[in-house]
Protein backbone atom coordinates (compact mmCIF):
# COMPACT_ATOMS: atom_id res chain seq x y z
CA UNK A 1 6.67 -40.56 23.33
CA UNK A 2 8.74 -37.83 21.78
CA UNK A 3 8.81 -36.52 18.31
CA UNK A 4 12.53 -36.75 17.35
CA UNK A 5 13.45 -34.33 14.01
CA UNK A 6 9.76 -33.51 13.47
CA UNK A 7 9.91 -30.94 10.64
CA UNK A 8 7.47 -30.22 8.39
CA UNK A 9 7.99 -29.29 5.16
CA UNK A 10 5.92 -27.20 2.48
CA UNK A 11 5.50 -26.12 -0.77
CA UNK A 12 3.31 -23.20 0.39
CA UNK A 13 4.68 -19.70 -1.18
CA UNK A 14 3.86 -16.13 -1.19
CA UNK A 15 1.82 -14.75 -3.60
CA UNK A 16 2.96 -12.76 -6.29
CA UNK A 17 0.33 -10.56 -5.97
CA UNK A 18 0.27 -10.04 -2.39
CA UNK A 19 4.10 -9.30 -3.32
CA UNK A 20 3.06 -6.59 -5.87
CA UNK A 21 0.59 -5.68 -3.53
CA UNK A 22 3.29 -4.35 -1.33
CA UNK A 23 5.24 -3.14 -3.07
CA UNK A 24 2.27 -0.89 -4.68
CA UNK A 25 1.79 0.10 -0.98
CA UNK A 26 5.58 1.55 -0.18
CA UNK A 27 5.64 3.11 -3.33
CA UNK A 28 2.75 4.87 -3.09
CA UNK A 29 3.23 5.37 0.59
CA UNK A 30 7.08 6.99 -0.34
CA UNK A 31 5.71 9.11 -3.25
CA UNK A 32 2.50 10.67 -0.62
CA UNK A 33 5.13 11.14 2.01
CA UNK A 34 7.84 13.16 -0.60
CA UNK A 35 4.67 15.54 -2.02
CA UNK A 36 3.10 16.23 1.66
CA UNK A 37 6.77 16.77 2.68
CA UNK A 38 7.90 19.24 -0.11
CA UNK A 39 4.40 20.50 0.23
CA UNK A 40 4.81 21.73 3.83
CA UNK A 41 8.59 23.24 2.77
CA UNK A 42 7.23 25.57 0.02
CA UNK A 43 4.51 26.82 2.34
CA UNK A 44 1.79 25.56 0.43
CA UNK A 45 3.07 26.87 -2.84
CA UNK A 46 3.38 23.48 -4.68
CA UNK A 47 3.68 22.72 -8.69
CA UNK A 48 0.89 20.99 -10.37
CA UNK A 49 3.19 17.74 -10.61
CA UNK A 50 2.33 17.08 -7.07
CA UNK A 51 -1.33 16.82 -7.41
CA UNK A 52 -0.96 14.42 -10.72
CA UNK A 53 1.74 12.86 -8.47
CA UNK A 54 -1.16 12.30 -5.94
CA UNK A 55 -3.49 11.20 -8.12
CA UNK A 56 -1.52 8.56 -9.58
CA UNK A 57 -0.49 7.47 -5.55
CA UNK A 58 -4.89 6.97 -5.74
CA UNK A 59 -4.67 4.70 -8.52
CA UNK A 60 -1.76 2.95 -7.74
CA UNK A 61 -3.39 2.23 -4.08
CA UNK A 62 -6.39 1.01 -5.61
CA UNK A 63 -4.72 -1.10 -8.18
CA UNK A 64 -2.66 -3.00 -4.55
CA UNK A 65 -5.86 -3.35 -3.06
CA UNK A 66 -7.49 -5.35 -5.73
CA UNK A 67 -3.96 -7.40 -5.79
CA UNK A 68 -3.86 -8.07 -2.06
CA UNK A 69 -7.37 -8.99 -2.35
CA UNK A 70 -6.82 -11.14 -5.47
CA UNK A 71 -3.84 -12.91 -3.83
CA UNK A 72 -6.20 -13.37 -0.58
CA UNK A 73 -8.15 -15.46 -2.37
CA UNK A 74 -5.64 -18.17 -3.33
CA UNK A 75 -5.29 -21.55 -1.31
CA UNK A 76 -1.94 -22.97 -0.09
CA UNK A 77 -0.28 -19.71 -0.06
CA UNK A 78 1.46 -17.70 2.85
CA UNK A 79 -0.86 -14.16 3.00
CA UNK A 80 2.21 -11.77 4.95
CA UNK A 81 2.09 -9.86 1.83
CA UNK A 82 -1.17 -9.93 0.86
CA UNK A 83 -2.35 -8.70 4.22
CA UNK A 84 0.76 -5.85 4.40
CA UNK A 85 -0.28 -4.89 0.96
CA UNK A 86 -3.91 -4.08 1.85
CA UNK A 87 -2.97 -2.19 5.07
CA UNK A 88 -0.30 0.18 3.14
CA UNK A 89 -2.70 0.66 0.06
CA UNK A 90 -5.94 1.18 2.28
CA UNK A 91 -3.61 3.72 4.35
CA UNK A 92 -2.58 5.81 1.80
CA UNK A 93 -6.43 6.02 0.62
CA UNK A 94 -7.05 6.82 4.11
CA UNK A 95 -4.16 9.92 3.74
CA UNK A 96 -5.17 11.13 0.34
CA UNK A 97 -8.97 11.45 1.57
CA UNK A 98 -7.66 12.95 4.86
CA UNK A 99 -5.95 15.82 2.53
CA UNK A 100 -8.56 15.99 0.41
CA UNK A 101 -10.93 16.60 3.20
CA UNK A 102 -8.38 19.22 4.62
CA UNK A 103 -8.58 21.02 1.59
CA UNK A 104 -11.83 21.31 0.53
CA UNK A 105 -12.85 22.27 4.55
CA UNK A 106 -9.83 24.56 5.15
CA UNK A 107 -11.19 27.80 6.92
């Protein structure tokens, strides 16, 4: 026996969280990407609005992890975002305390 027009249908949504979680993530993956980028074309010789621009890219990743988290925890909800979100914003952590580890070690 065949199912004929099977569909299933859902009120399951993303979260807005995992949504904000996101787009946390590409904002603070953009801004870490412009200062390492302008960085490297001045040789090094970089305005102090970079480092504040980094540090708020920190807080800003930190803030999208507790979202994606927060958003993992609801029921009935699609989690693309939520996951995405906590990959981007743990990434950019993971690039900040690569630079910060460059600079405090550089020979």
């Amino acid at each position: 026996m065949s199912r004929k027009n099977s569909y299933i249908f859902t009120n399951k949504e993303h979260t807005q969280k995992g949504i904000m979680s996101t787009i946390l993530g590409i904002i603070s993956l953009a801004t870490l990407a412009y200062a390492v980028i302008m960085s490297y074309r001045q040789a090094g010789d970089i305005p102090r609005q970079y480092g504040a621009a980094a540090m708020l890219v920190m807080f800003f990743a930190f803030a999208g992890i507790v979202l994606g988290v927060l958003s993992k925890t609801e029921r009935d909800k699609y989690y693309l975002f939520s996951y995405l979100g906590i990959v981007l914003n743990v990434l950019v952590l993971a690039a900040i305390s690569v630079i910060l580890y460059a600079g405090a070690y550089a020979v």
